[in-house]
PDB file of N, CA and C in Angstrom:
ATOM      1  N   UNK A   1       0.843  -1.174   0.000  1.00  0.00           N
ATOM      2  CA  UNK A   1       0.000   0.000   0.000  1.00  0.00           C
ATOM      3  C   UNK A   1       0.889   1.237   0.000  1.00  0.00           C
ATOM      4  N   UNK A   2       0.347   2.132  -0.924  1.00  0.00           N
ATOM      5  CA  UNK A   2       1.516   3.367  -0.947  1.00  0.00           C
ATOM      6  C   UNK A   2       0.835   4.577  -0.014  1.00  0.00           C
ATOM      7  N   UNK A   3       0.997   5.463   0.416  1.00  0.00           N
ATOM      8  CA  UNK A   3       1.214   6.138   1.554  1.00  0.00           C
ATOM      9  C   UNK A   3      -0.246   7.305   1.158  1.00  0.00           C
ATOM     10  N   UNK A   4      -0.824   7.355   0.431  1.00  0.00           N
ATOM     11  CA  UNK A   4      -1.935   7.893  -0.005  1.00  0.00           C
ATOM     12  C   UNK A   4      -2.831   7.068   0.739  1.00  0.00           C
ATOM     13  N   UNK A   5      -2.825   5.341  -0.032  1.00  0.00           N
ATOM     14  CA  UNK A   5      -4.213   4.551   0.087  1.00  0.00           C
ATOM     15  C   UNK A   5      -4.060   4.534   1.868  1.00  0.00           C
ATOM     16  N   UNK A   6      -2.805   4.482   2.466  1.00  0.00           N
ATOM     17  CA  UNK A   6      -2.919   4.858   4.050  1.00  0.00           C
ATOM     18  C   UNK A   6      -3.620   5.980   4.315  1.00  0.00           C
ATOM     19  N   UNK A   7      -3.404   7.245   3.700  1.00  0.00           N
ATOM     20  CA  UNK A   7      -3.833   8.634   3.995  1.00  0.00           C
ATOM     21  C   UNK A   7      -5.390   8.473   4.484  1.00  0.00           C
ATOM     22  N   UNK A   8      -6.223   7.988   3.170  1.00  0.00           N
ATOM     23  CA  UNK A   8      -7.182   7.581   3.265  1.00  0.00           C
ATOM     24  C   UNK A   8      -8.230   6.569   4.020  1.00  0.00           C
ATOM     25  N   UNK A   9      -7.252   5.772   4.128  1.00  0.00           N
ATOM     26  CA  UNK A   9      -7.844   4.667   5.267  1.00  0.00           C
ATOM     27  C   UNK A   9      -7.481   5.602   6.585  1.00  0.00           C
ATOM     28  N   UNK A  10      -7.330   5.826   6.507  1.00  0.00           N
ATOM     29  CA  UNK A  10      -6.925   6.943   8.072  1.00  0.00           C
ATOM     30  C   UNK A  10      -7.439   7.836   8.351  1.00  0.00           C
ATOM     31  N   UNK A  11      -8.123   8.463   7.318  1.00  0.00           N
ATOM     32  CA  UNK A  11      -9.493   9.480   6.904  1.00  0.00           C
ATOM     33  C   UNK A  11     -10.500   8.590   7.490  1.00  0.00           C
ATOM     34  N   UNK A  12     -10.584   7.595   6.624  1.00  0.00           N
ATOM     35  CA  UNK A  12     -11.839   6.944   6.909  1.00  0.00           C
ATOM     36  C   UNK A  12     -12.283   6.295   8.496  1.00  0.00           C
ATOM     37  N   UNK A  13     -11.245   5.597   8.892  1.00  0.00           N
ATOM     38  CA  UNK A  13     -11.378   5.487  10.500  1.00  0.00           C
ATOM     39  C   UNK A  13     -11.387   6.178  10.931  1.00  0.00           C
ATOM     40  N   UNK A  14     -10.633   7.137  11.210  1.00  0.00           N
ATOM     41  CA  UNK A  14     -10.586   8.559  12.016  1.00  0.00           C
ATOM     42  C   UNK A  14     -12.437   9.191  11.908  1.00  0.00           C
ATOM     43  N   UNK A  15     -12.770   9.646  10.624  1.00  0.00           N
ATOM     44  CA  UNK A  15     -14.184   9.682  10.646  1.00  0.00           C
ATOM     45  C   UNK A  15     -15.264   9.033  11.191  1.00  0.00           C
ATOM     46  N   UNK A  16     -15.188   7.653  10.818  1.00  0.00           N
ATOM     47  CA  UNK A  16     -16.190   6.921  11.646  1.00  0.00           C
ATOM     48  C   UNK A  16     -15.930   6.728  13.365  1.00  0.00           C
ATOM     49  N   UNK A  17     -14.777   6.393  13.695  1.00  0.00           N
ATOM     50  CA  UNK A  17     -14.831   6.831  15.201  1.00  0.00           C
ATOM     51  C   UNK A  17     -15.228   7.842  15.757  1.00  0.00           C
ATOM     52  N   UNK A  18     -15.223   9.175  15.031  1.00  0.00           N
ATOM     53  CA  UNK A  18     -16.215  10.482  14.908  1.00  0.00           C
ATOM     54  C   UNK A  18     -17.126  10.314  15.114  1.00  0.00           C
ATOM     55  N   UNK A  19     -17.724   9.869  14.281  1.00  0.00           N
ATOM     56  CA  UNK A  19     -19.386   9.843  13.991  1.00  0.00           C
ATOM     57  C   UNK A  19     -20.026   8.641  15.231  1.00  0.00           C
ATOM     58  N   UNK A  20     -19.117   7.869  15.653  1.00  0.00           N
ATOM     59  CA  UNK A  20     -19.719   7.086  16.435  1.00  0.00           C
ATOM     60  C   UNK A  20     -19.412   7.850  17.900  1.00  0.00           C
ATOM     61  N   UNK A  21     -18.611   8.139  17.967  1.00  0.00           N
ATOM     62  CA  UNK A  21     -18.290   8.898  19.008  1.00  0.00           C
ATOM     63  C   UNK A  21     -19.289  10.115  19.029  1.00  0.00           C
ATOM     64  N   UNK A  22     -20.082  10.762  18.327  1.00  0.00           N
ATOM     65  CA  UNK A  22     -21.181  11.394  18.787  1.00  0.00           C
ATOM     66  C   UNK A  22     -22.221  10.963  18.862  1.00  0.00           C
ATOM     67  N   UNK A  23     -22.583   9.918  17.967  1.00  0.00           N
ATOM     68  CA  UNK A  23     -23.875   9.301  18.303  1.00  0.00           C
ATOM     69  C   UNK A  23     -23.966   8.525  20.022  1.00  0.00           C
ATOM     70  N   UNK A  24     -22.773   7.664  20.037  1.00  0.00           N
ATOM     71  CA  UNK A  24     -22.942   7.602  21.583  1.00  0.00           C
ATOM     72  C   UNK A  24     -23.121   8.561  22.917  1.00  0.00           C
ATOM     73  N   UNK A  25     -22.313   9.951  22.455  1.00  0.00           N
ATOM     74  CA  UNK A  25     -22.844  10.884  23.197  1.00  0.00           C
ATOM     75  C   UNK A  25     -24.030  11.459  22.990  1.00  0.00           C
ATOM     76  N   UNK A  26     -24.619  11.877  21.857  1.00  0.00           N
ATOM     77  CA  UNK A  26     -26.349  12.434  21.724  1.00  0.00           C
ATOM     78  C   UNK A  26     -27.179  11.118  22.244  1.00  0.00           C
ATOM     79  N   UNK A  27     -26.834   9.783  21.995  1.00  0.00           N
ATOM     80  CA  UNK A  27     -27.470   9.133  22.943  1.00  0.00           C
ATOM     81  C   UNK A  27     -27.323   9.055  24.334  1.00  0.00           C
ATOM     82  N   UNK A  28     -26.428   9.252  24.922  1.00  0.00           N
ATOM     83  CA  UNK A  28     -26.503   9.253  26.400  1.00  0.00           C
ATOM     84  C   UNK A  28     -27.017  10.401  26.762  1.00  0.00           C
ATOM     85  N   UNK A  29     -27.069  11.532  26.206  1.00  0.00           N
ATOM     86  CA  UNK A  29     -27.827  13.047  26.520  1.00  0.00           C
ATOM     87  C   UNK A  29     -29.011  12.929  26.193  1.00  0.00           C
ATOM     88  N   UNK A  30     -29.588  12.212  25.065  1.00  0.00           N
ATOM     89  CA  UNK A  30     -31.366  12.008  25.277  1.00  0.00           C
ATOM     90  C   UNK A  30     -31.562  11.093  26.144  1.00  0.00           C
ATOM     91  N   UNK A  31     -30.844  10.080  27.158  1.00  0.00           N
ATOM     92  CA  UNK A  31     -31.367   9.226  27.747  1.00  0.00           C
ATOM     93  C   UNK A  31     -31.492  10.222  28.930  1.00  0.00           C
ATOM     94  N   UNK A  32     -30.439  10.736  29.351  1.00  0.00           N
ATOM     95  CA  UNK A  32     -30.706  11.651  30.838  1.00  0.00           C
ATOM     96  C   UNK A  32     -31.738  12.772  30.406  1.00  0.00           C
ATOM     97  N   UNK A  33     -31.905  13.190  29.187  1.00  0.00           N
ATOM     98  CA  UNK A  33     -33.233  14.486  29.492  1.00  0.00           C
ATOM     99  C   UNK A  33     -34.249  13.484  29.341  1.00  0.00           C
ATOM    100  N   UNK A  34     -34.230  12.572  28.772  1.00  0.00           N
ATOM    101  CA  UNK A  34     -35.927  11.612  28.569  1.00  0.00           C
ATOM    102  C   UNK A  34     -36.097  11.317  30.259  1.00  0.00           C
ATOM    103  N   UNK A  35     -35.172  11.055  30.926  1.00  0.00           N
ATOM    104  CA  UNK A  35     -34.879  10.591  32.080  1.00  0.00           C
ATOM    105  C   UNK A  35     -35.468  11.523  33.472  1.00  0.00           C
ATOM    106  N   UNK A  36     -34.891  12.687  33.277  1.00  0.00           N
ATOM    107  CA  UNK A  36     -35.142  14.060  33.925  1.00  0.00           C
ATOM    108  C   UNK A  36     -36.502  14.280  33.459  1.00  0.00           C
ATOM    109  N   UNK A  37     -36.711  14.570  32.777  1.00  0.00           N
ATOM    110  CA  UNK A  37     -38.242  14.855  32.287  1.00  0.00           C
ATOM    111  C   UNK A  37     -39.294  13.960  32.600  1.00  0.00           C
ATOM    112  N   UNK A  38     -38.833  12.794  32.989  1.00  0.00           N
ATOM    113  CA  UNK A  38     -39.564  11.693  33.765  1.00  0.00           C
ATOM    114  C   UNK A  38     -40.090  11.850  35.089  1.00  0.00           C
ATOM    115  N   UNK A  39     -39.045  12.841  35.593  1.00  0.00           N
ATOM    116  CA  UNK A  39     -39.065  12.568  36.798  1.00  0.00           C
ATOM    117  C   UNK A  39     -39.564  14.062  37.382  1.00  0.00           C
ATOM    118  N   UNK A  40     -39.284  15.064  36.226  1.00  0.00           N
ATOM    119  CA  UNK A  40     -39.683  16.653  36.826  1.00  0.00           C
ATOM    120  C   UNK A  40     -40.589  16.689  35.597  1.00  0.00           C
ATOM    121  N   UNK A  41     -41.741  16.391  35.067  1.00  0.00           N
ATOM    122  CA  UNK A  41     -42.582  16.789  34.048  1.00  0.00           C
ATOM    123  C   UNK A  41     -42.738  18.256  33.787  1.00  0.00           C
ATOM    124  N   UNK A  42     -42.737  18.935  34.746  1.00  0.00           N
ATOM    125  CA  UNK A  42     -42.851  20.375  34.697  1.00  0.00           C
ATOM    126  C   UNK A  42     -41.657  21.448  34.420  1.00  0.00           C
ATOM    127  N   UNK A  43     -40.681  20.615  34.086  1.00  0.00           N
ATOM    128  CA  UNK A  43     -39.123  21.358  33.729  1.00  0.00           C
ATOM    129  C   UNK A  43     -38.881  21.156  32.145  1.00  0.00           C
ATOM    130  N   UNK A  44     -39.648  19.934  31.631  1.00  0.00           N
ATOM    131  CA  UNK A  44     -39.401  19.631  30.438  1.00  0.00           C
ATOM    132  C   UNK A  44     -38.919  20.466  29.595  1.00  0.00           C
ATOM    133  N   UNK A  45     -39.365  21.606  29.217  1.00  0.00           N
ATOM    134  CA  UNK A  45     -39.384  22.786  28.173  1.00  0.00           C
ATOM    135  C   UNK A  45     -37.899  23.119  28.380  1.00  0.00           C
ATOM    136  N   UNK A  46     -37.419  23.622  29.481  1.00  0.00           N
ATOM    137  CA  UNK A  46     -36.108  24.122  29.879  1.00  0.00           C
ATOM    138  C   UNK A  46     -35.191  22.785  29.387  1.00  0.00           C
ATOM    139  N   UNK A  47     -35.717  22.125  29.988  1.00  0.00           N
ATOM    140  CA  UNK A  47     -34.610  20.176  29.913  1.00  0.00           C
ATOM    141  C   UNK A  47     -34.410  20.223  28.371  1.00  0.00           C
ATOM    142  N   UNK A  48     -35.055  20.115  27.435  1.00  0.00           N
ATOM    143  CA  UNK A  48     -35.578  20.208  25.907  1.00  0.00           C
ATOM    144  C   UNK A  48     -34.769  21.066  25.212  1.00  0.00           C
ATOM    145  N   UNK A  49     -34.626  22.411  25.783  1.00  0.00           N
ATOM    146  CA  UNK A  49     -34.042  23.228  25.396  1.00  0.00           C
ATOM    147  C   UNK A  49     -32.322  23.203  25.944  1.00  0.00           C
ATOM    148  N   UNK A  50     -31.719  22.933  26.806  1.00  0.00           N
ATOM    149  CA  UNK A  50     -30.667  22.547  27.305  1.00  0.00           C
ATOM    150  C   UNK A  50     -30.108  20.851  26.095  1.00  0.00           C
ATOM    151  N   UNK A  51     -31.133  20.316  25.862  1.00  0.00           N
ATOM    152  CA  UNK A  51     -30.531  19.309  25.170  1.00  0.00           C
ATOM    153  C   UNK A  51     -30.287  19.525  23.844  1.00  0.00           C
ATOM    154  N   UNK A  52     -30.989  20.297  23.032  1.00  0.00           N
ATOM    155  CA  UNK A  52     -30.640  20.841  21.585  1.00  0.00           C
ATOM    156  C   UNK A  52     -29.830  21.379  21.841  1.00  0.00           C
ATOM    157  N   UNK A  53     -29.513  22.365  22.513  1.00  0.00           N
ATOM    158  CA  UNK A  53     -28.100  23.542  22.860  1.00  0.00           C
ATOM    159  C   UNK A  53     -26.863  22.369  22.738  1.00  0.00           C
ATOM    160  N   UNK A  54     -26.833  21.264  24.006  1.00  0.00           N
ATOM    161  CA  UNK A  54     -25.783  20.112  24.015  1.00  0.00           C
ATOM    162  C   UNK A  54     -25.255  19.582  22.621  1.00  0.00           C
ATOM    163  N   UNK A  55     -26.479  18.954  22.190  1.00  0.00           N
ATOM    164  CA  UNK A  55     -26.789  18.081  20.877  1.00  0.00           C
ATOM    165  C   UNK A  55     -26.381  18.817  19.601  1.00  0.00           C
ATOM    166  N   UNK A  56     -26.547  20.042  19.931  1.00  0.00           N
ATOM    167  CA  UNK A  56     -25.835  20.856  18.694  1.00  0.00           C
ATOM    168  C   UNK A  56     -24.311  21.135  19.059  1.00  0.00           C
ATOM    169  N   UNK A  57     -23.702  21.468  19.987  1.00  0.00           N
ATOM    170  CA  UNK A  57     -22.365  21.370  20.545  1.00  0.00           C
ATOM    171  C   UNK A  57     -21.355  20.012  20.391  1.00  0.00           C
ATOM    172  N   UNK A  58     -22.123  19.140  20.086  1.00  0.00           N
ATOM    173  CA  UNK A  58     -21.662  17.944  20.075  1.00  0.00           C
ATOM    174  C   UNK A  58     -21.065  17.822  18.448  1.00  0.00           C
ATOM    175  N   UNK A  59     -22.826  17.892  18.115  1.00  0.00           N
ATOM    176  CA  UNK A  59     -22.209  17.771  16.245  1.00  0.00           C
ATOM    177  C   UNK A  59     -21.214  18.848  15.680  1.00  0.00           C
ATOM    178  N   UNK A  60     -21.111  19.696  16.349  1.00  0.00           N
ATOM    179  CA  UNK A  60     -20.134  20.923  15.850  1.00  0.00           C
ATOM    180  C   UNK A  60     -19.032  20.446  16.071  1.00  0.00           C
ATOM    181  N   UNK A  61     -18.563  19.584  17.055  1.00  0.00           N
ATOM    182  CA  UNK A  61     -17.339  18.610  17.483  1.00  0.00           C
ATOM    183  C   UNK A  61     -16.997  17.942  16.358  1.00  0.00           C
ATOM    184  N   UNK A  62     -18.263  17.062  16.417  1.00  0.00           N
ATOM    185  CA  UNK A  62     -18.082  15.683  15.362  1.00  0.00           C
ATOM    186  C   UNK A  62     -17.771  16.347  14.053  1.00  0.00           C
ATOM    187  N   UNK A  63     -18.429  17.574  13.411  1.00  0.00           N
ATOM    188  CA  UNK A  63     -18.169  18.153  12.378  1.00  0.00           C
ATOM    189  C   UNK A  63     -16.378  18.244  12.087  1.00  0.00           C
ATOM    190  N   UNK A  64     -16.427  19.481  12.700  1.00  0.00           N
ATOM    191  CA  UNK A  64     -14.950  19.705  13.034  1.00  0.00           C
ATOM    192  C   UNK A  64     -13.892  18.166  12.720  1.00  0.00           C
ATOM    193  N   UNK A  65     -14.076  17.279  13.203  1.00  0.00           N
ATOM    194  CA  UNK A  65     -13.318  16.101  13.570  1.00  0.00           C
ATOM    195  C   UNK A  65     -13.272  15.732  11.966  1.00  0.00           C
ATOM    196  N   UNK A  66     -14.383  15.412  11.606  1.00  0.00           N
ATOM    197  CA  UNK A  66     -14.954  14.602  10.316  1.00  0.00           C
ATOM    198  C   UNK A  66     -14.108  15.538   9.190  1.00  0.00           C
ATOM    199  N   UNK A  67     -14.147  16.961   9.309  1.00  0.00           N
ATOM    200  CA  UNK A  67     -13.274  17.780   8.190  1.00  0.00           C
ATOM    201  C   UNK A  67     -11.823  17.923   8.288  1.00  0.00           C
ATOM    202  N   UNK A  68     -11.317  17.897   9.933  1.00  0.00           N
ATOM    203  CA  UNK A  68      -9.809  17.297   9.976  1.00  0.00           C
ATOM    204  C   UNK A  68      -9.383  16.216   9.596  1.00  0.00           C
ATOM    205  N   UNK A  69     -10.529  15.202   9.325  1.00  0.00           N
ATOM    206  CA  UNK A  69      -9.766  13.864   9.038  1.00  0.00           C
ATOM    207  C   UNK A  69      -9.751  13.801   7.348  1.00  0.00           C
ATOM    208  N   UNK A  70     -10.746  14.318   6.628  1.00  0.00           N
ATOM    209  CA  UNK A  70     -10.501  14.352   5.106  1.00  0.00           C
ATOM    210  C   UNK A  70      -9.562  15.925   4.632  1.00  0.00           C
ATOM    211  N   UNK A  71      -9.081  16.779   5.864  1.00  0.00           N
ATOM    212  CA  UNK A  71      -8.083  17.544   5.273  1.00  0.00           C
ATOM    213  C   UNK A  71      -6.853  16.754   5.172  1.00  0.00           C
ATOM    214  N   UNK A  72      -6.830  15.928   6.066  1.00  0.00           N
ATOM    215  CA  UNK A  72      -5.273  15.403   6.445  1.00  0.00           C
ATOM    216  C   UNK A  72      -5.106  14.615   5.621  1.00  0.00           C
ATOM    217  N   UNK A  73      -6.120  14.186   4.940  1.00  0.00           N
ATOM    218  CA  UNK A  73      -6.199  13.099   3.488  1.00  0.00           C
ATOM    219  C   UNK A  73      -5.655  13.486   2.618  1.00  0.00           C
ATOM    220  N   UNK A  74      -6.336  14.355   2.274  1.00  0.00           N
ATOM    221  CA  UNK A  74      -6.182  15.269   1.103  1.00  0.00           C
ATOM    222  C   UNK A  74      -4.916  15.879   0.964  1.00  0.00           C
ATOM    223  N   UNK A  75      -4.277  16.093   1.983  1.00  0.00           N
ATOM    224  CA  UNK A  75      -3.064  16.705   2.098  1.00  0.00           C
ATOM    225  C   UNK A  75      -1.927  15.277   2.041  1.00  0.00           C
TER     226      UNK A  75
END
C-alpha cells in the first residue's frame, strides 16, 4: 500500500470513530433528558431546550473532527 491509500484509510477510521463517538454521546444526553423529564414533568421545556443547545455542541465537534480527518487526506 503506498502512503496515499494509508492517507485515506486513516481518513476513513478517524471519521467513523467520529461519527460514532457522537452518536454515543447524543445518545446518552437524550437518555438523561428523557430521564429528567420523567421525573420533573414540569421542567421539560427548559430540559428540551438545554438538550438541543448540548446536541448541537456535540455535532459541531463531530463536524470539526470529520473535516480534519478528510483535510489530512487530502493533504
Amino acid at each position: 500500500m503506498d502512503s496515499t491509500a494509508l492517507a485515506f484509510l486513516g481518513a476513513g477510521l478517524g471519521a467513523g470513530f467520529t461519527v460514532f463517538g457522537a452518536g454515543m454521546g447524543i445518545g446518552r444526553l437524550a437518555a438523561a433528558a428523557l430521564e429528567a423529564s420523567g421525573r420533573q414533568p414540569e421542567a421539560a421545556g427548559d430540559i428540551r431546550t438545554t438538550m438541543i443547545i448540548a446536541a448541537a455542541l456535540i455535532e459541531g465537534v463531530a463536524m470539526f473532527a470529520a473535516v480534519i480527518c478528510l483535510l489530512l487526506a487530502i493533504k
